[in-house]
Protein backbone atom coordinates (compact mmCIF):
# COMPACT_ATOMS: atom_id res chain seq x y z
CA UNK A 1 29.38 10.50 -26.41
CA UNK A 2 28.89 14.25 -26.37
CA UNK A 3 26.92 16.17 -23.45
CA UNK A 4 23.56 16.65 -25.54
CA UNK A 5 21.06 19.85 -25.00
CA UNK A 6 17.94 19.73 -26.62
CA UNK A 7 15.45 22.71 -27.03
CA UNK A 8 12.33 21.18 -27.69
CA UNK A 9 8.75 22.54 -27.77
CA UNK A 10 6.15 20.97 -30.35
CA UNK A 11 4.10 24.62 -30.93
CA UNK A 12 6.20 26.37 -33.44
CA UNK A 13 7.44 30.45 -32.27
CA UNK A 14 8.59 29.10 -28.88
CA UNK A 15 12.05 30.89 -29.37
CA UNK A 16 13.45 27.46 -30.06
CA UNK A 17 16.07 28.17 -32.85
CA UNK A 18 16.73 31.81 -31.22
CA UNK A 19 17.70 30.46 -28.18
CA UNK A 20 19.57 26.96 -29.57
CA UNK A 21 22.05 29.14 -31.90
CA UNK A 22 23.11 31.49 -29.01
CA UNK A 23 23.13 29.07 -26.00
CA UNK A 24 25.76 27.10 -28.50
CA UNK A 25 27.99 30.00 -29.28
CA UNK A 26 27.81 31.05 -25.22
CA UNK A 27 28.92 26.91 -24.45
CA UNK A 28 31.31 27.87 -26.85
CA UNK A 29 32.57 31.01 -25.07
CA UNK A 30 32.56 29.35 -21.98
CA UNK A 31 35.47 26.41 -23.41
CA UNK A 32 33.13 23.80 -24.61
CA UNK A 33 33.10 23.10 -28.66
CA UNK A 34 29.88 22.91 -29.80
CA UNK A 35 27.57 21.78 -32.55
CA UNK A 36 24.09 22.04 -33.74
CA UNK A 37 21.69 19.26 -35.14
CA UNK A 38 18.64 20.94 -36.74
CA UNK A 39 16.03 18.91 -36.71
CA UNK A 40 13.03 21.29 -37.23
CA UNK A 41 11.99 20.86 -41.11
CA UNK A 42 11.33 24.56 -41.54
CA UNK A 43 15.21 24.72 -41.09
CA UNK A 44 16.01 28.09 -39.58
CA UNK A 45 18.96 27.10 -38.17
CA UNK A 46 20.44 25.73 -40.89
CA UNK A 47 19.52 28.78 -43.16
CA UNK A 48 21.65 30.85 -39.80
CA UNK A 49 24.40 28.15 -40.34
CA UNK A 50 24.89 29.25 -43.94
CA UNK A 51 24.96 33.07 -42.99
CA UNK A 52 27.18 32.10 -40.10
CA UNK A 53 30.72 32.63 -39.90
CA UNK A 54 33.63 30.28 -39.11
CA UNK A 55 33.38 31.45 -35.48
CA UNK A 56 30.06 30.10 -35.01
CA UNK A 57 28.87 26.33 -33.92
CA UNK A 58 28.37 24.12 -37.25
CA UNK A 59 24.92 22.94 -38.15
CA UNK A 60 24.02 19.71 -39.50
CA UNK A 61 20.33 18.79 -40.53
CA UNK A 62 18.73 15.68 -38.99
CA UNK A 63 15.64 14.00 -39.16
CA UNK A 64 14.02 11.17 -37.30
CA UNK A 65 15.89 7.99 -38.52
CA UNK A 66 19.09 10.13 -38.58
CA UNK A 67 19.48 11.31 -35.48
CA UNK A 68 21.58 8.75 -34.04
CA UNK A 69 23.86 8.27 -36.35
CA UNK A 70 24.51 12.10 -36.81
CA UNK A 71 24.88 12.31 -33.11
CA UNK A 72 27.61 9.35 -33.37
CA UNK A 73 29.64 11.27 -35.76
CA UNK A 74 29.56 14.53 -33.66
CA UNK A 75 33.12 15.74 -32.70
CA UNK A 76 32.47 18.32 -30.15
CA UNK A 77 31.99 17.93 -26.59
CA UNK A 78 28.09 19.51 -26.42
CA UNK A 79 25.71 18.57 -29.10
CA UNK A 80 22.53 20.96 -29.34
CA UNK A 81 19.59 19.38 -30.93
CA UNK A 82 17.00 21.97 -32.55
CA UNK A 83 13.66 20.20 -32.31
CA UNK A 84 10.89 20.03 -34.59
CA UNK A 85 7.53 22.25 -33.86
CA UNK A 86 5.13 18.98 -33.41
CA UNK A 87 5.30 15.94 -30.21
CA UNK A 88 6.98 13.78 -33.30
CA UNK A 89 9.40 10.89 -33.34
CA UNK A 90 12.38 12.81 -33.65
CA UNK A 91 11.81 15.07 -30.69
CA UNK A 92 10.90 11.63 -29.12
CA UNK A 93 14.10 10.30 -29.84
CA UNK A 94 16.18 13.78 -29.26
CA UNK A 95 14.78 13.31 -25.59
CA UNK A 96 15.70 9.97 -25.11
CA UNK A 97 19.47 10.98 -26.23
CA UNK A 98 19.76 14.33 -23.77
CA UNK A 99 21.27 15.25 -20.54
CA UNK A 100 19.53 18.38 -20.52
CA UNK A 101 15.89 19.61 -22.59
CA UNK A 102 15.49 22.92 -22.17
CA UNK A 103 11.94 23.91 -23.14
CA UNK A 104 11.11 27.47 -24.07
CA UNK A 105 7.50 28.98 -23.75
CA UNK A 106 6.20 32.22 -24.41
CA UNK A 107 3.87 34.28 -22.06
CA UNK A 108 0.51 32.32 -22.89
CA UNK A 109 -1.25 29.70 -21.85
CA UNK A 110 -1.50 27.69 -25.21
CA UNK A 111 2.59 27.79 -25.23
CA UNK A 112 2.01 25.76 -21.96
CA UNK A 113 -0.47 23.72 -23.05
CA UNK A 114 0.76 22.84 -25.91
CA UNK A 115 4.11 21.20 -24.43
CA UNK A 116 1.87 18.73 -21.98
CA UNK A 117 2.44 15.73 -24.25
CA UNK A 118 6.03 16.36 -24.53
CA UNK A 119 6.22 16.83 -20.86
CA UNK A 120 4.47 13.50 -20.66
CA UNK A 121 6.97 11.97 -22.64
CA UNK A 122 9.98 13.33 -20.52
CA UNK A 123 8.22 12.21 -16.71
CA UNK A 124 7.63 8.75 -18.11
CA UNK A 125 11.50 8.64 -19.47
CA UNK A 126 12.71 10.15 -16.04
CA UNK A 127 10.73 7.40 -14.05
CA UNK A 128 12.37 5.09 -15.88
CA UNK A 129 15.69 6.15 -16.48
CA UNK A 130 16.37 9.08 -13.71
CA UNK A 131 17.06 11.13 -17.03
CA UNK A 132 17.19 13.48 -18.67
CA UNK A 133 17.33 16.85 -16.53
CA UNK A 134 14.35 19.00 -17.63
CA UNK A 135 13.04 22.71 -17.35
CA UNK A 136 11.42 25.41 -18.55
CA UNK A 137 12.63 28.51 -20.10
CA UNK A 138 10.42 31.67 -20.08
CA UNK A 139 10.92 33.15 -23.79
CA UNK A 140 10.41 36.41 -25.11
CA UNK A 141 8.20 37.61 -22.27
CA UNK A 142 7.11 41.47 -22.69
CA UNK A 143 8.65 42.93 -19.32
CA UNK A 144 5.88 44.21 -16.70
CA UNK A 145 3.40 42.93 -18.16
CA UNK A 146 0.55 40.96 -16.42
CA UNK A 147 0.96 37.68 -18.61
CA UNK A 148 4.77 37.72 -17.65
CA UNK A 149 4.48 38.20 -14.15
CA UNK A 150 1.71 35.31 -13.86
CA UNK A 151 3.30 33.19 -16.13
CA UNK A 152 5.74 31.60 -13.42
CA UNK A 153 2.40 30.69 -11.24
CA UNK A 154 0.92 28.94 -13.95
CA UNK A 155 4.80 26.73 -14.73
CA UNK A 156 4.95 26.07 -10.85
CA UNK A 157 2.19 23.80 -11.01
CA UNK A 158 4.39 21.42 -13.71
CA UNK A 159 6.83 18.96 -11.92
CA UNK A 160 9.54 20.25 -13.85
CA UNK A 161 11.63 23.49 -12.59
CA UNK A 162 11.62 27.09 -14.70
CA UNK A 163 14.83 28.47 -15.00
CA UNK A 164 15.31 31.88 -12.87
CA UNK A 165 16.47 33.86 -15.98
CA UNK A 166 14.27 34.72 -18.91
CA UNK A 167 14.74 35.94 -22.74
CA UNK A 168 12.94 39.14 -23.30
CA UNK A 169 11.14 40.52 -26.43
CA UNK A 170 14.17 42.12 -28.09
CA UNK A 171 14.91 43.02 -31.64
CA UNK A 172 18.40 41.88 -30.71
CA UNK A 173 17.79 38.15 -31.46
CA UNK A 174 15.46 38.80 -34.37
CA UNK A 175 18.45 40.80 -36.26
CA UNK A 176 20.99 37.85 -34.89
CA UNK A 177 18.95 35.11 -36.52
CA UNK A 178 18.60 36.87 -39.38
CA UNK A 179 22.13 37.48 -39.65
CA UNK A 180 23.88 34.40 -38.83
CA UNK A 181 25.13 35.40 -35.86
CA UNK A 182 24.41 35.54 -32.10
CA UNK A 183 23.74 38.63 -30.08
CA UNK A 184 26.97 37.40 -27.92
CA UNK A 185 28.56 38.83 -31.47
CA UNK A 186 26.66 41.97 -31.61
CA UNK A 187 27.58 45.35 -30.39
CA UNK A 188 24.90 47.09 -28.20
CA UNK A 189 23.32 43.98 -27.30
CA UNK A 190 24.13 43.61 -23.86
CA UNK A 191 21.16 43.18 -21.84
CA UNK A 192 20.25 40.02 -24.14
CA UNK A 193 23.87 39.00 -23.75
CA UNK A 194 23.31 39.14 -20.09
CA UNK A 195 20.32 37.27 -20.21
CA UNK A 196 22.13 34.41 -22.72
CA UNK A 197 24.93 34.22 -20.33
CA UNK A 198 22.61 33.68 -17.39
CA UNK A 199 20.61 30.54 -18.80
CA UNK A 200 24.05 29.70 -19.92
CA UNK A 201 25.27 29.60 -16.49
CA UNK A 202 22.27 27.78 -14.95
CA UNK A 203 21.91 25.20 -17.56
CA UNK A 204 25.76 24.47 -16.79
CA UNK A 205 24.41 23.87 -13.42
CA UNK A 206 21.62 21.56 -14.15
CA UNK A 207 24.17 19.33 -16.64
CA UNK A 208 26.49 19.68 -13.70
CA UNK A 209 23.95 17.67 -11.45
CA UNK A 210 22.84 15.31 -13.85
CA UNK A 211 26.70 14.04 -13.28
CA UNK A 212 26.65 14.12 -9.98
């Protein structure tokens, strides 16, 4: 079975897709092949897939009853696993199948709120299981601003950890969605490359545990 990531958060404009396509391509970059179920139904990431060029992670949609079976007929070492925008059976079931959930929130407190009963869903799997690894990922925060600055207060009272590195507000990963491609791919880029390759490197680390 492939390492499985999923980016899951069930209040839609997370950062979810933004962050799935490019955290694939940087796996990719760093020697792992990668892949990428979609299994949100507004299908962004497939609709990237189709702009995408051969260099980029493949994208197959899932849904629900699916999402085994196109996990069993992945051929790449990391599967990423897109999830839907609601606390639904699929993301249920993407949880149940990760090493790692990754779970992006803006700057606000209804981003937080609004990922409670999925982070029900992942302590009661960990109690049972040990698994999967689990953390937060501060998306699209507006730099020096009050609600970015407090919003790492408000994540420390959740048991699970926030990743140190966060994606800012940039135009970059609008245009890269948009494009089918990643901002690892784009010239000019580079502080959102940085920040890619950063919660590249620590989710490497948290997989890296998980094995240990």
């Amino acid at each position: 079975m492939p390492t499985v990531v999923s980016v899951l958060n069930q209040k839609g404009g997370s950062g979810k897709s933004t962050l799935t396509t490019n955290l694939a391509r940087a796996f990719e970059m760093e020697g792992h092949s990668a892949e990428i179920l979609d299994g949100d139904s507004q299908r962004t990431v497939t609709e990237w897939g189709k702009l995408a060029s051969e260099a980029m992670p493949t994208v197959t949609p899932t849904t629900a009853p699916t999402i085994e079976e196109d996990m069993e007929a992945a051929s790449s070492s990391v599967v990423f696993i897109d999830g839907a925008p609601a606390h639904d059976t699929l993301n249920v079931r993407a949880m149940k199948l990760s090493d790692l959930v990754l779970i992006p929130v803006r700057t606000s407190g209804p981003d937080v709120w609004s990922s409670e009963d999925l982070l029900g869903s992942i302590q009661t799997r960990r109690d049972q299981t040990g698994e999967p690894r689990a953390a937060f990922v501060v998306s699209q925060q507006i730099a020096r601003t009050n609600l970015a600055s407090e919003i790492g207060d408000v994540l420390d009272t959740y048991s699970l950890p926030t990743l140190e590195e966060r994606t800012n507000h940039r135009i970059a990963y609008a245009e890269a969605l948009s494009s089918g491609t990643t901002v690892l791919d784009m010239l000019g880029a580079k502080k959102a490359q940085d920040e890619i390759l950063r919660i590249t490197e620590q989710s490497l680390q948290l997989l890296r545990q998980s094995n240990e």
